[in-house]
C-alpha atoms as a PDB file:
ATOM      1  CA  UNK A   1      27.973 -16.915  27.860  1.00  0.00           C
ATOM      2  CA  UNK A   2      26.486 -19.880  28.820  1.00  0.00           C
ATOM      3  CA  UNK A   3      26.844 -20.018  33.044  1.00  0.00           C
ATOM      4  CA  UNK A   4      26.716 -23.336  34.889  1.00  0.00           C
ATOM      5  CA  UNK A   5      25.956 -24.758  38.567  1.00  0.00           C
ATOM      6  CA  UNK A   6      26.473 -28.191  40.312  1.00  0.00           C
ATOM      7  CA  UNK A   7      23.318 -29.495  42.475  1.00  0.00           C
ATOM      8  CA  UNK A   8      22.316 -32.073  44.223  1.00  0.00           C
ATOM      9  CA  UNK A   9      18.483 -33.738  44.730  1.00  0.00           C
ATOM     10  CA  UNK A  10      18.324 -33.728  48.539  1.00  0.00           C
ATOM     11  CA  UNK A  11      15.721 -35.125  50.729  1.00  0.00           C
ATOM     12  CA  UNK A  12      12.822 -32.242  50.614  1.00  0.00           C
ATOM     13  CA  UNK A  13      13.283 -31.769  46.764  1.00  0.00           C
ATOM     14  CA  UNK A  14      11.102 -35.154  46.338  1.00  0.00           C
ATOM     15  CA  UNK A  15       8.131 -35.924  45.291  1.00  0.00           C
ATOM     16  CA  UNK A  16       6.248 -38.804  43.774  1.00  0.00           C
ATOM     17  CA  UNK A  17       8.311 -41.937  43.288  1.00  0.00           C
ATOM     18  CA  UNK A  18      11.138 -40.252  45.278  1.00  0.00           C
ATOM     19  CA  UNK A  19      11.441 -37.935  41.981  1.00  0.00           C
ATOM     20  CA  UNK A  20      12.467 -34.422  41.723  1.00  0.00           C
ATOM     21  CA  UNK A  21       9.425 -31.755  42.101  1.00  0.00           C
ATOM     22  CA  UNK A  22       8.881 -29.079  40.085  1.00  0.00           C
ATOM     23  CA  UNK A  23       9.639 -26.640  43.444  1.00  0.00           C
ATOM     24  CA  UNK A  24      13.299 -28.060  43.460  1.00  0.00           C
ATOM     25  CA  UNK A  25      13.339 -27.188  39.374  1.00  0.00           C
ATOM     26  CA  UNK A  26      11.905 -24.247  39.866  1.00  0.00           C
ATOM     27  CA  UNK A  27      14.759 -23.288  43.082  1.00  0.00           C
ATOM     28  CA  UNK A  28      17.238 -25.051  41.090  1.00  0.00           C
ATOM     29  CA  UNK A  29      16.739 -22.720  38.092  1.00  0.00           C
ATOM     30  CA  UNK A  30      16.043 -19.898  39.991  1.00  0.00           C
ATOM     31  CA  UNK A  31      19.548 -19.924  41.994  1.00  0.00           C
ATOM     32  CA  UNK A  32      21.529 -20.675  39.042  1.00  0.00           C
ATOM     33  CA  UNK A  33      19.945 -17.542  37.243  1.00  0.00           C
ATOM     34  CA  UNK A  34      20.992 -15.212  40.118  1.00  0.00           C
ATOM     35  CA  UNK A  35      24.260 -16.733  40.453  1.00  0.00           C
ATOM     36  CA  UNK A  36      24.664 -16.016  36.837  1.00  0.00           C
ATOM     37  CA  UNK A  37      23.452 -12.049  37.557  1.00  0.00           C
ATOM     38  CA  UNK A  38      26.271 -12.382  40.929  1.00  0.00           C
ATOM     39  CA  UNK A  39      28.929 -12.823  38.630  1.00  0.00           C
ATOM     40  CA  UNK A  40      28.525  -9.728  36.545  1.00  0.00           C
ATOM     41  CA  UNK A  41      27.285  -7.696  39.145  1.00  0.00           C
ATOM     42  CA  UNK A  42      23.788  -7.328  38.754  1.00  0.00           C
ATOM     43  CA  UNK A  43      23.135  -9.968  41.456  1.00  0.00           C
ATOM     44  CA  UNK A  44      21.628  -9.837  44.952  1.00  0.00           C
ATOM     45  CA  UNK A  45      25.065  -8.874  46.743  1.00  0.00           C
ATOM     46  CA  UNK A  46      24.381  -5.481  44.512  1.00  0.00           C
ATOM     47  CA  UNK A  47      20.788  -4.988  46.143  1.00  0.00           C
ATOM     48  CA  UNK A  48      21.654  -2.575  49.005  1.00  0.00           C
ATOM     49  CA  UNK A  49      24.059  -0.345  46.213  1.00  0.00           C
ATOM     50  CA  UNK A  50      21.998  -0.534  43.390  1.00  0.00           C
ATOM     51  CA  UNK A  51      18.205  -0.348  45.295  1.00  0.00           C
ATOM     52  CA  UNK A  52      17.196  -2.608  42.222  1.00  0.00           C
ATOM     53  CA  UNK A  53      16.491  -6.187  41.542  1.00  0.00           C
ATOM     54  CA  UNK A  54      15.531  -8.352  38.871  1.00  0.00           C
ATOM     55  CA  UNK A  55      11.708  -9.198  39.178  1.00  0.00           C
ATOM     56  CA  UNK A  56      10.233 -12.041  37.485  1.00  0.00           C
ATOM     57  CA  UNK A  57       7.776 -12.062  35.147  1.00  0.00           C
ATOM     58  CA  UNK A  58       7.036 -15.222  33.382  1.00  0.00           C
ATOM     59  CA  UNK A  59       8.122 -18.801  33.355  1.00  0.00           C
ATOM     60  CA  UNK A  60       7.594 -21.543  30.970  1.00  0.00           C
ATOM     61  CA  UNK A  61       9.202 -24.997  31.863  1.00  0.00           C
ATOM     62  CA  UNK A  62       8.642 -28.232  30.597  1.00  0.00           C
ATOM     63  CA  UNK A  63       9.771 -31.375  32.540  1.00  0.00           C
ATOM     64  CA  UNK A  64      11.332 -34.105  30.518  1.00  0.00           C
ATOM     65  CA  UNK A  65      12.475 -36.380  32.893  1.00  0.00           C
ATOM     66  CA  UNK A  66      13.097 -36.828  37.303  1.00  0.00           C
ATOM     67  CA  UNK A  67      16.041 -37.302  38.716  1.00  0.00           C
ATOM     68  CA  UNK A  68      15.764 -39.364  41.819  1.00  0.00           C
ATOM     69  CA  UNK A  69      16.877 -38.594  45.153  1.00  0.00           C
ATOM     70  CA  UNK A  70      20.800 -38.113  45.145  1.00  0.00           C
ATOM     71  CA  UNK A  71      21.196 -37.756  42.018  1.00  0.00           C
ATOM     72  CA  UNK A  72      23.886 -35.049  40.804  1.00  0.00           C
ATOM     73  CA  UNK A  73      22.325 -32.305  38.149  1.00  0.00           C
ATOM     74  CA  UNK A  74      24.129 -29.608  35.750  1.00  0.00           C
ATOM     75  CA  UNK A  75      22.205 -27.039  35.368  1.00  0.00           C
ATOM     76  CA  UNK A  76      23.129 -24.001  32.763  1.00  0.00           C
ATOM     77  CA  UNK A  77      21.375 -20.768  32.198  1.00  0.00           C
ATOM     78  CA  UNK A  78      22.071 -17.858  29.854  1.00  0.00           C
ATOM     79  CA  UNK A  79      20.619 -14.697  28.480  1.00  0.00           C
ATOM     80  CA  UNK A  80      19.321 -14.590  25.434  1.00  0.00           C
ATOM     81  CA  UNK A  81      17.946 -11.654  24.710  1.00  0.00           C
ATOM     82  CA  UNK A  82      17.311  -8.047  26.218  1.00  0.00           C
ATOM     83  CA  UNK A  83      15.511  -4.482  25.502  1.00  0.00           C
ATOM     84  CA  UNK A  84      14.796  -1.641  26.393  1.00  0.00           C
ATOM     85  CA  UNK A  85      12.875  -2.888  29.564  1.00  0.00           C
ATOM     86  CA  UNK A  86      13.327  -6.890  29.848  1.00  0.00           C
ATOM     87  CA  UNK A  87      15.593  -9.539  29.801  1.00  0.00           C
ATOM     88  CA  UNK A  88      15.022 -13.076  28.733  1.00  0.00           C
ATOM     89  CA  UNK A  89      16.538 -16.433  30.203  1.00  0.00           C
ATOM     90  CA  UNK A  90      16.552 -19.814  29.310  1.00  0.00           C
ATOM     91  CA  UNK A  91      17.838 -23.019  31.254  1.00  0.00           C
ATOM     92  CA  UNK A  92      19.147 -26.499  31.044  1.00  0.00           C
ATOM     93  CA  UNK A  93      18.766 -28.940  33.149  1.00  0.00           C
ATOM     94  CA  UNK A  94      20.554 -32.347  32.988  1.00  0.00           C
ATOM     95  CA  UNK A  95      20.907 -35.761  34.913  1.00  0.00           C
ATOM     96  CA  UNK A  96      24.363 -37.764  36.051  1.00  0.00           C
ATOM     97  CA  UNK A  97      24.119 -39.704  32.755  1.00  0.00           C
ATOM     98  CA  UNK A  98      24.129 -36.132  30.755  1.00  0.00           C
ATOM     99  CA  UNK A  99      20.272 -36.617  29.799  1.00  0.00           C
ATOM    100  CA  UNK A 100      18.308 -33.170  29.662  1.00  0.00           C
ATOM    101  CA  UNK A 101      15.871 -33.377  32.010  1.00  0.00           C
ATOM    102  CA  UNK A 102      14.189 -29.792  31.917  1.00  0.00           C
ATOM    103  CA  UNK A 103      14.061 -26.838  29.835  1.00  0.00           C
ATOM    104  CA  UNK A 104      12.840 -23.187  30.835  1.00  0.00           C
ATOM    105  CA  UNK A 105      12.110 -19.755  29.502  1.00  0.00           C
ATOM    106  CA  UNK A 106      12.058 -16.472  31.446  1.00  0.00           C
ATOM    107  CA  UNK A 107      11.249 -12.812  31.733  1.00  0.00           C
ATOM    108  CA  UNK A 108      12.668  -9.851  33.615  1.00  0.00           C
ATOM    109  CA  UNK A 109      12.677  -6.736  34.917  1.00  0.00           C
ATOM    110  CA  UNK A 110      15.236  -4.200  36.331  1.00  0.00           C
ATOM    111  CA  UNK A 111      12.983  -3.109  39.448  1.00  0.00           C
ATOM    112  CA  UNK A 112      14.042  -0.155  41.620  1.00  0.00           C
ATOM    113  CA  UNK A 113      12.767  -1.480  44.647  1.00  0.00           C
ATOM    114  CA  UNK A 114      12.156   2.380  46.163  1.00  0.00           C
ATOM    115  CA  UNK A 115      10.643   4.112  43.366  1.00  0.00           C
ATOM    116  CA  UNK A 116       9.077   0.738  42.595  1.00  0.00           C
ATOM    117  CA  UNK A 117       9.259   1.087  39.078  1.00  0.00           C
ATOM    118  CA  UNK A 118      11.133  -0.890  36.477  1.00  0.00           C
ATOM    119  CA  UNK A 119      14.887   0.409  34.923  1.00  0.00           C
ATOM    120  CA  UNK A 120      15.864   1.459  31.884  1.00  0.00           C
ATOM    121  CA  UNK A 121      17.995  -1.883  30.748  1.00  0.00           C
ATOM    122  CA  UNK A 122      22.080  -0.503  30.229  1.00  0.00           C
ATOM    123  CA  UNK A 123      22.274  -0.758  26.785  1.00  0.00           C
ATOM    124  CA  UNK A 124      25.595  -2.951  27.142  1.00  0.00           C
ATOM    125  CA  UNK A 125      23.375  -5.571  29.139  1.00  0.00           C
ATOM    126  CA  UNK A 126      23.882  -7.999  26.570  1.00  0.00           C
ATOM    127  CA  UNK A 127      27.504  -7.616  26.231  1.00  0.00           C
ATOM    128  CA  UNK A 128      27.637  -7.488  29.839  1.00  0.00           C
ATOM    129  CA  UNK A 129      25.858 -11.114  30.734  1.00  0.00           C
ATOM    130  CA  UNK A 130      27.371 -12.638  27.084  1.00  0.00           C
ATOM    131  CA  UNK A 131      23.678 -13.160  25.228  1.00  0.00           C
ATOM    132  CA  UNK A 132      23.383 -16.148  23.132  1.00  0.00           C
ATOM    133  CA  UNK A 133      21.789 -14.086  20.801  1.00  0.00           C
ATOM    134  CA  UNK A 134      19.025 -16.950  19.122  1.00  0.00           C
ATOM    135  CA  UNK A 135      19.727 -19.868  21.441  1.00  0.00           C
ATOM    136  CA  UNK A 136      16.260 -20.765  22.830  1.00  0.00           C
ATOM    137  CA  UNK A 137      14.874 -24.029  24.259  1.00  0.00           C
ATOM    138  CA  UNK A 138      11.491 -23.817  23.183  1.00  0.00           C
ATOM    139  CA  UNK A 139      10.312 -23.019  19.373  1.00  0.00           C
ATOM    140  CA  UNK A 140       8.139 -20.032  20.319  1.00  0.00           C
ATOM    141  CA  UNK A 141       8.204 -17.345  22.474  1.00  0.00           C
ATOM    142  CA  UNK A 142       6.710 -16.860  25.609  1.00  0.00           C
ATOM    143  CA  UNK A 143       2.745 -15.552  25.018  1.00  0.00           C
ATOM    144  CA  UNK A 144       0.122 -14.754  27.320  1.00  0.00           C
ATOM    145  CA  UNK A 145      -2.075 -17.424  29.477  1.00  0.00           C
ATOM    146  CA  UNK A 146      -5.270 -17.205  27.902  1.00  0.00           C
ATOM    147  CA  UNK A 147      -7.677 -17.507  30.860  1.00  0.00           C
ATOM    148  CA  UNK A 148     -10.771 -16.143  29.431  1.00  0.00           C
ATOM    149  CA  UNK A 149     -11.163 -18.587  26.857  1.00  0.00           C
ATOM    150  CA  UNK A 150     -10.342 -21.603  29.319  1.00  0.00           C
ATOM    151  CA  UNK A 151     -12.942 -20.519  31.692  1.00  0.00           C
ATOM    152  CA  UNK A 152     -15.677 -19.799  28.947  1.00  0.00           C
ATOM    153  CA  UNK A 153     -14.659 -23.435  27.337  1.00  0.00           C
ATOM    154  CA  UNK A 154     -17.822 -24.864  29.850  1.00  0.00           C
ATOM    155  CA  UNK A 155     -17.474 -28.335  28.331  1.00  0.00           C
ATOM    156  CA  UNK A 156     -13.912 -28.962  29.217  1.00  0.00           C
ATOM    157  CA  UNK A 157     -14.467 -27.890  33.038  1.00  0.00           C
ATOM    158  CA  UNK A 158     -13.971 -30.809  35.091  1.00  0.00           C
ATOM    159  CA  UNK A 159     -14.529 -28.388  38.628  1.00  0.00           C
ATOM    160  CA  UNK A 160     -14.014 -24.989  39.807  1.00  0.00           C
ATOM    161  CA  UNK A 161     -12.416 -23.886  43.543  1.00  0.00           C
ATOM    162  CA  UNK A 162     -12.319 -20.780  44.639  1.00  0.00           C
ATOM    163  CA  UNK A 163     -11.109 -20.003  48.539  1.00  0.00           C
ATOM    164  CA  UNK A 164      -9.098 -17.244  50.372  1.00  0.00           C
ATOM    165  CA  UNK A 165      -5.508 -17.282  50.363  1.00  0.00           C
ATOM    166  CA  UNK A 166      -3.733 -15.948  53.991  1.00  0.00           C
ATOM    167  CA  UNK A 167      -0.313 -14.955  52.938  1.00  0.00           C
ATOM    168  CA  UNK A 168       2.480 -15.453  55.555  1.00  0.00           C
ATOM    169  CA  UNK A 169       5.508 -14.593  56.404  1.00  0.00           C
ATOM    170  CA  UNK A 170       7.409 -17.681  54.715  1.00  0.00           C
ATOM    171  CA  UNK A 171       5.818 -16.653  51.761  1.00  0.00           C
ATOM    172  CA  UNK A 172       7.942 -13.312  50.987  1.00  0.00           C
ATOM    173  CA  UNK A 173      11.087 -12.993  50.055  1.00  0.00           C
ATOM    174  CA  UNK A 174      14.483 -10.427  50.411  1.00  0.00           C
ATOM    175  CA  UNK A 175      12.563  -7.824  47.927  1.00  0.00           C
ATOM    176  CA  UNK A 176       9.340  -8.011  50.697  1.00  0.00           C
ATOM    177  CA  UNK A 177       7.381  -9.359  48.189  1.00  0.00           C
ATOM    178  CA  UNK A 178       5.901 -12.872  47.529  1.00  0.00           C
ATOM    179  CA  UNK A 179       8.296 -15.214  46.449  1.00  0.00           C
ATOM    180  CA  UNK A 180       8.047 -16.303  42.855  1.00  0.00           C
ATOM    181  CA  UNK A 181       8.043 -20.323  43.995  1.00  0.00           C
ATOM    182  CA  UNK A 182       5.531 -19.160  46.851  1.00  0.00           C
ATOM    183  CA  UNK A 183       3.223 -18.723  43.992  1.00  0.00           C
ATOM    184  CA  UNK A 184       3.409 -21.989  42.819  1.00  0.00           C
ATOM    185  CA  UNK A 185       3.262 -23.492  46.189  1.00  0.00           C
ATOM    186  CA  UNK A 186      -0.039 -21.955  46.736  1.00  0.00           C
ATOM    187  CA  UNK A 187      -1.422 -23.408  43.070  1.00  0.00           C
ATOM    188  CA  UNK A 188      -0.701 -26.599  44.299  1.00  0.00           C
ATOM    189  CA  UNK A 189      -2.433 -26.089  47.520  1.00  0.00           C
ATOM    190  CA  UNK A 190      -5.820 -25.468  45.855  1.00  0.00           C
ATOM    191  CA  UNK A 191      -5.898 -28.362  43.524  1.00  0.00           C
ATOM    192  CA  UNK A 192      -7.999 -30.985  43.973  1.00  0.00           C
ATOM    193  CA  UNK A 193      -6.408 -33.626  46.443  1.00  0.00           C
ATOM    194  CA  UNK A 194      -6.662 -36.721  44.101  1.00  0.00           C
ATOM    195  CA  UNK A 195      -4.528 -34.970  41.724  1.00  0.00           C
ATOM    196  CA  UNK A 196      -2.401 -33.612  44.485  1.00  0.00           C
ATOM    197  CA  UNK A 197      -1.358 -37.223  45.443  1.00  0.00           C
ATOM    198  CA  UNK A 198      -1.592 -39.040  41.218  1.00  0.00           C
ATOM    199  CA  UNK A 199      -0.680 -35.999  38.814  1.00  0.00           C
ATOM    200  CA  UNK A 200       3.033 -34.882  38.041  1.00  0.00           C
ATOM    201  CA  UNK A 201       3.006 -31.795  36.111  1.00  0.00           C
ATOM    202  CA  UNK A 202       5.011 -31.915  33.492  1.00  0.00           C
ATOM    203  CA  UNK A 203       4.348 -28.385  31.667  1.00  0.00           C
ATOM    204  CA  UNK A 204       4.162 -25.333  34.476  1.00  0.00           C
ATOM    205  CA  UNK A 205       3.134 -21.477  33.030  1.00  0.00           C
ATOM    206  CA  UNK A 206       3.522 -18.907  35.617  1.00  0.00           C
ATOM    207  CA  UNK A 207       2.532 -14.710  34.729  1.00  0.00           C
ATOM    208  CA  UNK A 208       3.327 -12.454  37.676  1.00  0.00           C
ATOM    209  CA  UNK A 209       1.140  -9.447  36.922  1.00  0.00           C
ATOM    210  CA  UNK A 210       0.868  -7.690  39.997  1.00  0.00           C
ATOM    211  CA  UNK A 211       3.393  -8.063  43.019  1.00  0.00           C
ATOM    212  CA  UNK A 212       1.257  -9.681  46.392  1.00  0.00           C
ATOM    213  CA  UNK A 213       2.665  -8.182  49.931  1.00  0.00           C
ATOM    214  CA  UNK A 214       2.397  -9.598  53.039  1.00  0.00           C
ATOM    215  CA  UNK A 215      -0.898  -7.812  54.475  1.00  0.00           C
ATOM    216  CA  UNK A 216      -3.115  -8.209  50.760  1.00  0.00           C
ATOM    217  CA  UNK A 217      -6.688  -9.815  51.034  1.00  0.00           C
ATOM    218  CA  UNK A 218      -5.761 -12.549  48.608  1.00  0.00           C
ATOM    219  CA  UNK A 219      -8.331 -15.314  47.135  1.00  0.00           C
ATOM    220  CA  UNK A 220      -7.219 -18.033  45.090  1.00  0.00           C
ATOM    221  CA  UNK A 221      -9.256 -19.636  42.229  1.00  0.00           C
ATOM    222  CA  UNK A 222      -8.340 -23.098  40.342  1.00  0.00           C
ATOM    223  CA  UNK A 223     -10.739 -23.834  37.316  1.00  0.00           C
ATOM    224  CA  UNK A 224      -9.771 -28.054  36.762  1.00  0.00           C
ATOM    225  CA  UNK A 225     -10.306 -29.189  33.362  1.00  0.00           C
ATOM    226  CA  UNK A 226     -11.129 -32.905  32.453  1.00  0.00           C
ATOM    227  CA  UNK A 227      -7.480 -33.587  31.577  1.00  0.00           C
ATOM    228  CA  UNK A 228      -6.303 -32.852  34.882  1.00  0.00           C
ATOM    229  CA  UNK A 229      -4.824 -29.726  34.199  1.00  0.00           C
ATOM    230  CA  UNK A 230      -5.294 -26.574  36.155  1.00  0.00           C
ATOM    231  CA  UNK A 231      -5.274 -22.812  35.827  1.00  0.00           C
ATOM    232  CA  UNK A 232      -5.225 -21.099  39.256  1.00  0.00           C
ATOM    233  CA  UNK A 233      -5.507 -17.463  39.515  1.00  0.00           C
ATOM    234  CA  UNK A 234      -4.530 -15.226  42.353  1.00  0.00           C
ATOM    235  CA  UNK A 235      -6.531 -12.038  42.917  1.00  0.00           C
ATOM    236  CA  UNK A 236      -7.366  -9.182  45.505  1.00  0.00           C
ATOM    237  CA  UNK A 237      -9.470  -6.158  44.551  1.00  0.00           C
ATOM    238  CA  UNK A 238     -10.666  -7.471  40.902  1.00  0.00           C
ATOM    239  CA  UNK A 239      -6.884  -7.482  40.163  1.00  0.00           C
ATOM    240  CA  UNK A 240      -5.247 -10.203  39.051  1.00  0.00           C
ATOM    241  CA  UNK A 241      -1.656 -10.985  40.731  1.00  0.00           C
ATOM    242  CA  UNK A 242      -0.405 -13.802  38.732  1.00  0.00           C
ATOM    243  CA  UNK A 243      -2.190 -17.116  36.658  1.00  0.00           C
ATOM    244  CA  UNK A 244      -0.305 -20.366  37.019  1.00  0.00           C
ATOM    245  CA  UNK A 245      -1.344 -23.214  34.189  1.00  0.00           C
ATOM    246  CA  UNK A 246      -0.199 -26.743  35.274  1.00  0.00           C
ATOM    247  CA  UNK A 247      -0.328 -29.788  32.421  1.00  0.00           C
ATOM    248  CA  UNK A 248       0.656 -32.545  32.853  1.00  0.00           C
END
């Protein structure tokens, strides 16, 4: 089952050259994803029933083109795989004209938001959400963000910034968690401002490893390599909470 939303690119999902940014992608394929889950009920209206969610775990999107600023967008979403444990989603996005503009793959958990520890996936879950058993966007699978290797490539280190990360209320979200866009939103608030203001992104890699609350000691790191792309890291305790890779 392949499920579909309307949207619109309003006035604070711009960016460079009035352009869509990759938060109102992000949002955009975020709310079509739990709209999809609402319909089958496994969605947020089931939250205070079920005491579970679906958690992220991983996003891989790559940007093909922006609409501009009022500009209509289809986007679809559909499972396309599940076991024992996760679920897997990919997305569509597409302009007025029809022209796919974005493609993403995701990862999921069950979470019981008490016990918090993932569920045991029903074992009808794809007949339940219609998998499109094989229908992927990108050609491999989604593998881990090697960070060790980046770091240790010395040579291809344009700068490294490392700084402390307050988290805030505006940064959690109905599960009292950080938000998964929150994450990206603090990535982009550690690079470097002249790519802040000249770079679009075109290729974003998110792993959420470890869920960040409210009152954690957070510090952010951002290793800039001499393409412009950046790996940011988000850790407390020697533990790392999530790695974001931006390329543009």
């Amino acid at each position: 089952m392949i499920y579909s939303e309307k949207y619109k690119v309003e006035l604070e999902d711009i960016g460079i050259n009035n352009r869509i940014s990759n938060k109102r992608i992000i949002t955009i394929m975020e709310d079509v994803a739990a709209a999809h889950s609402d319909s089958v009920g496994y969605g947020v209206k089931e939250i205070e029933k079920s005491n579970c969610a679906w958690v992220l775990l991983d996003w891989k999107i790559k940007v093909l083109s922006r609409p501009v600023y009022n500009e209509r967008i289809d986007a679809a979403t559909w499972s396309r795989k599940s076991d024992k444990l996760c679920a897997y989603r990919d997305f569509e996005l597409r302009d007025s004209s029809g022209k796919l503009c974005a493609i993403g793959s995701s990862r999921w958990l069950y979470m019981n938001l008490i016990r918090r520890r993932p569920t045991i996936l029903n074992q009808n879950m794809n007949e339940i959400y219609g998998t499109e058993q094989g229908k992927m966007v990108f050609d491999e699978e989604l593998c881990k963000i090697d960070v060790d290797s980046i770091v240790q490539d010395s040579g291809n280190v344009l700068e490294i910034i490392e700084k402390p990360y307050k988290i805030e209320r505006r940064d959690m979200d109905i599960n009292n968690h950080m938000h998964n866009v929150s994450y990206i939103e603090a990535a982009y608030e550690i690079i470097p401002e002249y790519i802040y203001k000249n770079v679009e992104f075109s290729n974003i890699r998110v792993e959420y490893k470890k869920e960040i609350m409210q009152d954690d000691d957070v510090r952010i790191k951002c290793v800039v390599k001499k393409d412009n792309s950046c790996i940011v890291t988000m850790k407390s305790d020697n533990k790392i909470h999530a790695v974001v890779e931006l390329i543009p």
